[in-house]
C-alpha atoms as a PDB file:
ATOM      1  CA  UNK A   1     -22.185  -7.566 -52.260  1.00  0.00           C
ATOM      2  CA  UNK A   2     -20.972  -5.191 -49.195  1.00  0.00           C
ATOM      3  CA  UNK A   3     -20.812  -5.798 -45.997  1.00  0.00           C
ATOM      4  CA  UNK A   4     -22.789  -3.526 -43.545  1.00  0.00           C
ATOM      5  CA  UNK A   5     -20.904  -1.272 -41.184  1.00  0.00           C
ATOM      6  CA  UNK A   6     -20.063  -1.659 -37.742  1.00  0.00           C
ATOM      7  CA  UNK A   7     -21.742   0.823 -35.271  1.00  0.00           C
ATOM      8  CA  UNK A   8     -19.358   2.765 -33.930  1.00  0.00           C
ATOM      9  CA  UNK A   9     -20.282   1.601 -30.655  1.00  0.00           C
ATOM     10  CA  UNK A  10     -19.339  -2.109 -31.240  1.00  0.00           C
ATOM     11  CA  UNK A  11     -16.162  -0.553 -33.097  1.00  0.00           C
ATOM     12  CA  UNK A  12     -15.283   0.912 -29.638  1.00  0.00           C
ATOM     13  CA  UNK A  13     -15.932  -2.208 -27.463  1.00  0.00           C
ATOM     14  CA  UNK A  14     -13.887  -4.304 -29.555  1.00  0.00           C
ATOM     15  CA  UNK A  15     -10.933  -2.023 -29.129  1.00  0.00           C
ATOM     16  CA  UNK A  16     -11.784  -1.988 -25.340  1.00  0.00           C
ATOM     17  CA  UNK A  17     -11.832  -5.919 -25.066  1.00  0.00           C
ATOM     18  CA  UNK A  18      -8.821  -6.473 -27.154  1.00  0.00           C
ATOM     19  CA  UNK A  19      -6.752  -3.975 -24.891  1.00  0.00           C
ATOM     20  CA  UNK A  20      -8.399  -5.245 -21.874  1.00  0.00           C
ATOM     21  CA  UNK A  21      -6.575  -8.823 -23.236  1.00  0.00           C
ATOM     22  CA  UNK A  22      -3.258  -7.583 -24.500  1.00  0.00           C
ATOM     23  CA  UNK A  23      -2.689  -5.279 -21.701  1.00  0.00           C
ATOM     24  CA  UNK A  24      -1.393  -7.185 -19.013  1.00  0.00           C
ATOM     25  CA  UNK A  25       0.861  -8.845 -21.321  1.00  0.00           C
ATOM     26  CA  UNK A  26       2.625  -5.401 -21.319  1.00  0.00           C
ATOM     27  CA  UNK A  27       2.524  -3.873 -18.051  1.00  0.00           C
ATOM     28  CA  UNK A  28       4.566  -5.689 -14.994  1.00  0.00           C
ATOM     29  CA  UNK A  29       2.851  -4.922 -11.513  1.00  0.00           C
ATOM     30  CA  UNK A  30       4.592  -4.195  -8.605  1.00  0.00           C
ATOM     31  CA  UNK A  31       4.569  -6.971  -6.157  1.00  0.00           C
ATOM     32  CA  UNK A  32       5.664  -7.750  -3.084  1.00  0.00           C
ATOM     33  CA  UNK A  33       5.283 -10.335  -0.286  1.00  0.00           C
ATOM     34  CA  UNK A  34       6.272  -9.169   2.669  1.00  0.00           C
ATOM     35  CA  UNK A  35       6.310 -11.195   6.734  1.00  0.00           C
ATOM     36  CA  UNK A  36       5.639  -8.873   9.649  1.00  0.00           C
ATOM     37  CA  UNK A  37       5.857 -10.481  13.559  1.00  0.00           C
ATOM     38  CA  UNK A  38       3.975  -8.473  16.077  1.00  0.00           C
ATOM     39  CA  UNK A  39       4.651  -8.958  19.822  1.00  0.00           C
ATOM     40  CA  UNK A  40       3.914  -6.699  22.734  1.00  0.00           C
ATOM     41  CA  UNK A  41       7.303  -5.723  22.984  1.00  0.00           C
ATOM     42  CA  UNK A  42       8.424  -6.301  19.257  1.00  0.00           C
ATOM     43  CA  UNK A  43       7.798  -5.681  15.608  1.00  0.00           C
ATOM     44  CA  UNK A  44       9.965  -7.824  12.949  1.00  0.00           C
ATOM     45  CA  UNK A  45       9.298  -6.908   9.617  1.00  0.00           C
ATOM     46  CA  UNK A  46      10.660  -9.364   6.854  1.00  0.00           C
ATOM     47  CA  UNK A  47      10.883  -8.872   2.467  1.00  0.00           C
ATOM     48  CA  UNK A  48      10.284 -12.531   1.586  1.00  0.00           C
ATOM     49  CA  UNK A  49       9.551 -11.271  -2.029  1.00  0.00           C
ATOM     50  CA  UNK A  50       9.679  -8.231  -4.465  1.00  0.00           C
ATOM     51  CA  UNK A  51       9.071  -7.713  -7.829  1.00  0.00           C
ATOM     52  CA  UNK A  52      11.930  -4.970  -7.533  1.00  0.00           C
ATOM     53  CA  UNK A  53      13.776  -7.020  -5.157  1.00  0.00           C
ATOM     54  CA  UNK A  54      13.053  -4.688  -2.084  1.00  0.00           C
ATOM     55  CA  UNK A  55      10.741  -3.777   0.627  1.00  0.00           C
ATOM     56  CA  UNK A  56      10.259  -0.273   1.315  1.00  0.00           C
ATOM     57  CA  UNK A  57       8.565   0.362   4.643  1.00  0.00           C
ATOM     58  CA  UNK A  58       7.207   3.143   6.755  1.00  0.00           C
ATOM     59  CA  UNK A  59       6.317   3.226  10.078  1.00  0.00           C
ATOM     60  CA  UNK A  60       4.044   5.965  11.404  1.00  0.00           C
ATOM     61  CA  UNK A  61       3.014   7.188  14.659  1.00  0.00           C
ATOM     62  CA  UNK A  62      -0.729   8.294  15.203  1.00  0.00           C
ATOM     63  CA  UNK A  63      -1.876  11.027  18.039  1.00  0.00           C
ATOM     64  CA  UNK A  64      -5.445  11.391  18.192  1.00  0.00           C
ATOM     65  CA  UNK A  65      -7.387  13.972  20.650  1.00  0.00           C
ATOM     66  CA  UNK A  66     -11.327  13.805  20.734  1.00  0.00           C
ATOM     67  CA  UNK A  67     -12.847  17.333  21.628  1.00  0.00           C
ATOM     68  CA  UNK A  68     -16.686  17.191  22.748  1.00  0.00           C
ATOM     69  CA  UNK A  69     -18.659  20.349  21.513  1.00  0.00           C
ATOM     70  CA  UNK A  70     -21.810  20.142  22.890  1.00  0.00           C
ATOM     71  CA  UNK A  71     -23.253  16.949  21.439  1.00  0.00           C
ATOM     72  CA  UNK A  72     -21.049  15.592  19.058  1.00  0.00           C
ATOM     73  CA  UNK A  73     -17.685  14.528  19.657  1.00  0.00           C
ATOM     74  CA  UNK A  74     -14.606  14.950  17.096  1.00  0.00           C
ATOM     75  CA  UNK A  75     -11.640  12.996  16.950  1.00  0.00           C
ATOM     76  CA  UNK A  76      -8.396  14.710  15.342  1.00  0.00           C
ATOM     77  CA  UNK A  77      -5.032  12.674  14.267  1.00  0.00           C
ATOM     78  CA  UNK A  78      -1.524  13.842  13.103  1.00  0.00           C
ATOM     79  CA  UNK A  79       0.296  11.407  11.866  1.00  0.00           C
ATOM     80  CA  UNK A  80       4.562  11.194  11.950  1.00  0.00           C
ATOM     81  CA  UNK A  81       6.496   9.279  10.349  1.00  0.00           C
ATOM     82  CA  UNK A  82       9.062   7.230  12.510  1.00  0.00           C
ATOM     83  CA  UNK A  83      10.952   5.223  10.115  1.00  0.00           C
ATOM     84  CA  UNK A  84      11.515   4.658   6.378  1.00  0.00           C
ATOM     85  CA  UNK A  85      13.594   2.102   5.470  1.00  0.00           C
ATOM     86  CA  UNK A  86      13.820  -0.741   2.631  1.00  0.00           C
ATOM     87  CA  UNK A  87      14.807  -4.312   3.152  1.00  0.00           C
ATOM     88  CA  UNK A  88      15.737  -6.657   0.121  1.00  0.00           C
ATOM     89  CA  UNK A  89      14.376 -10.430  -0.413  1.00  0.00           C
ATOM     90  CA  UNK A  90      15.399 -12.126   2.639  1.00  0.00           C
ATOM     91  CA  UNK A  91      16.257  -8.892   4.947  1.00  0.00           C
ATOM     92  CA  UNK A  92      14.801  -8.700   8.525  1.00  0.00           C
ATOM     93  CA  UNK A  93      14.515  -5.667  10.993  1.00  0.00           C
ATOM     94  CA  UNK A  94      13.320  -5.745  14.705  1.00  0.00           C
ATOM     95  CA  UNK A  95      12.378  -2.987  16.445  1.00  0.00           C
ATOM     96  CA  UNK A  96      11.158  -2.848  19.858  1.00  0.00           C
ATOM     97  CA  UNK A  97      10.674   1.122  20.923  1.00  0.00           C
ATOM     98  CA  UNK A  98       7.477   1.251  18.717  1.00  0.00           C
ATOM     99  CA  UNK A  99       4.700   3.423  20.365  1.00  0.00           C
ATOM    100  CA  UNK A 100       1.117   1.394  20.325  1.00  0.00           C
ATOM    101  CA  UNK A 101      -0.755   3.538  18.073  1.00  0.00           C
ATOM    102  CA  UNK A 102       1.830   3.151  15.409  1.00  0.00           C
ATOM    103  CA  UNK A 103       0.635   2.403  11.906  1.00  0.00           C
ATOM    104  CA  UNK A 104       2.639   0.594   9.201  1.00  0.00           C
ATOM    105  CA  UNK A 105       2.772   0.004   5.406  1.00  0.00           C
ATOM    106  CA  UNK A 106       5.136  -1.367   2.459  1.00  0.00           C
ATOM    107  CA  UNK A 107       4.719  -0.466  -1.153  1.00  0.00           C
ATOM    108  CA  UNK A 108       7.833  -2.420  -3.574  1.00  0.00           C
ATOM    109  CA  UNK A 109       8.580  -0.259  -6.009  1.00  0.00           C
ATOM    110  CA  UNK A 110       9.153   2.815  -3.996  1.00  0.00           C
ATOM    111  CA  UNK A 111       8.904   4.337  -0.353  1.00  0.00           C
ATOM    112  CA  UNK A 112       5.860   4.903   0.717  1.00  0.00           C
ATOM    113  CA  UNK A 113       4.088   8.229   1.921  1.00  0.00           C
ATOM    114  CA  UNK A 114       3.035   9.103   5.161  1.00  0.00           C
ATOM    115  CA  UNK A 115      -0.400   9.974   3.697  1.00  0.00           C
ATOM    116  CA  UNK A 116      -0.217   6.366   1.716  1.00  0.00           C
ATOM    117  CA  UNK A 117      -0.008   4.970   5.130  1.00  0.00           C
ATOM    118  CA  UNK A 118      -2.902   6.105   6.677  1.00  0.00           C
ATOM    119  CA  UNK A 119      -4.823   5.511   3.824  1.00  0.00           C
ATOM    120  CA  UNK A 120      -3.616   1.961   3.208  1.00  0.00           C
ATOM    121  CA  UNK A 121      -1.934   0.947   6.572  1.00  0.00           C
ATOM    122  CA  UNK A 122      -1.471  -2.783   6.887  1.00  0.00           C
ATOM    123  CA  UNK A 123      -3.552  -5.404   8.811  1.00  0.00           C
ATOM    124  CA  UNK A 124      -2.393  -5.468  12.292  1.00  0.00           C
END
């Protein structure tokens, strides 16, 4: 006696659920832990831990203008970067000439952009 066949639709889940299992066996994500101290007059940025066993940051300055054309407003930004550096696990940096508009990020496994910044800035 034979066994009916599998609709090719079940086939394909099945080999969707068994990679969705075995997959992150396989890759390694890039992680990083990372301490940042915010003052009025300071920023300390600390790698406390990294996958790759470095923190690359970016700091970014933001100017904005808002232009009013008859009823709506718009706001414009350019974005610079002011400095890209990497720390390893247990590095620290201090800066204190840091504009108040700046934006910052940290990606692990390699610098960030100036455009992944001001999409993914970090918490302040």
């Amino acid at each position: 006696m034979s066994q009916p066949k599998m609709p090719a639709a079940m086939k394909m889940l099945r080999c969707v659920l068994l990679i969705m299992f075995l997959l992150p066996g396989f890759v390694q994500a890039q992680q990083a832990v990372t301490n940042t101290v915010l003052s009025p007059e300071t920023a300390e940025f600390s790698c406390t831990q990294s996958s790759s066993g470095k923190c690359h940051y970016l700091i970014v300055a933001s100017v904005c203008s808002e232009e009013v054309g008859g009823a709506q407003k718009q706001k414009s930004c350019k974005y610079n970067s002011l400095y890209a550096f990497a720390l390893r696990v247990g590095e620290k940096k201090e800066f204190s000439d840091l504009p108040a508009n700046f934006l910052y990020c940290m990606k692990s496994a390699a610098p960030p952009t100036v455009d992944f910044c001001v999409k993914y800035p970090a918490k302040r």
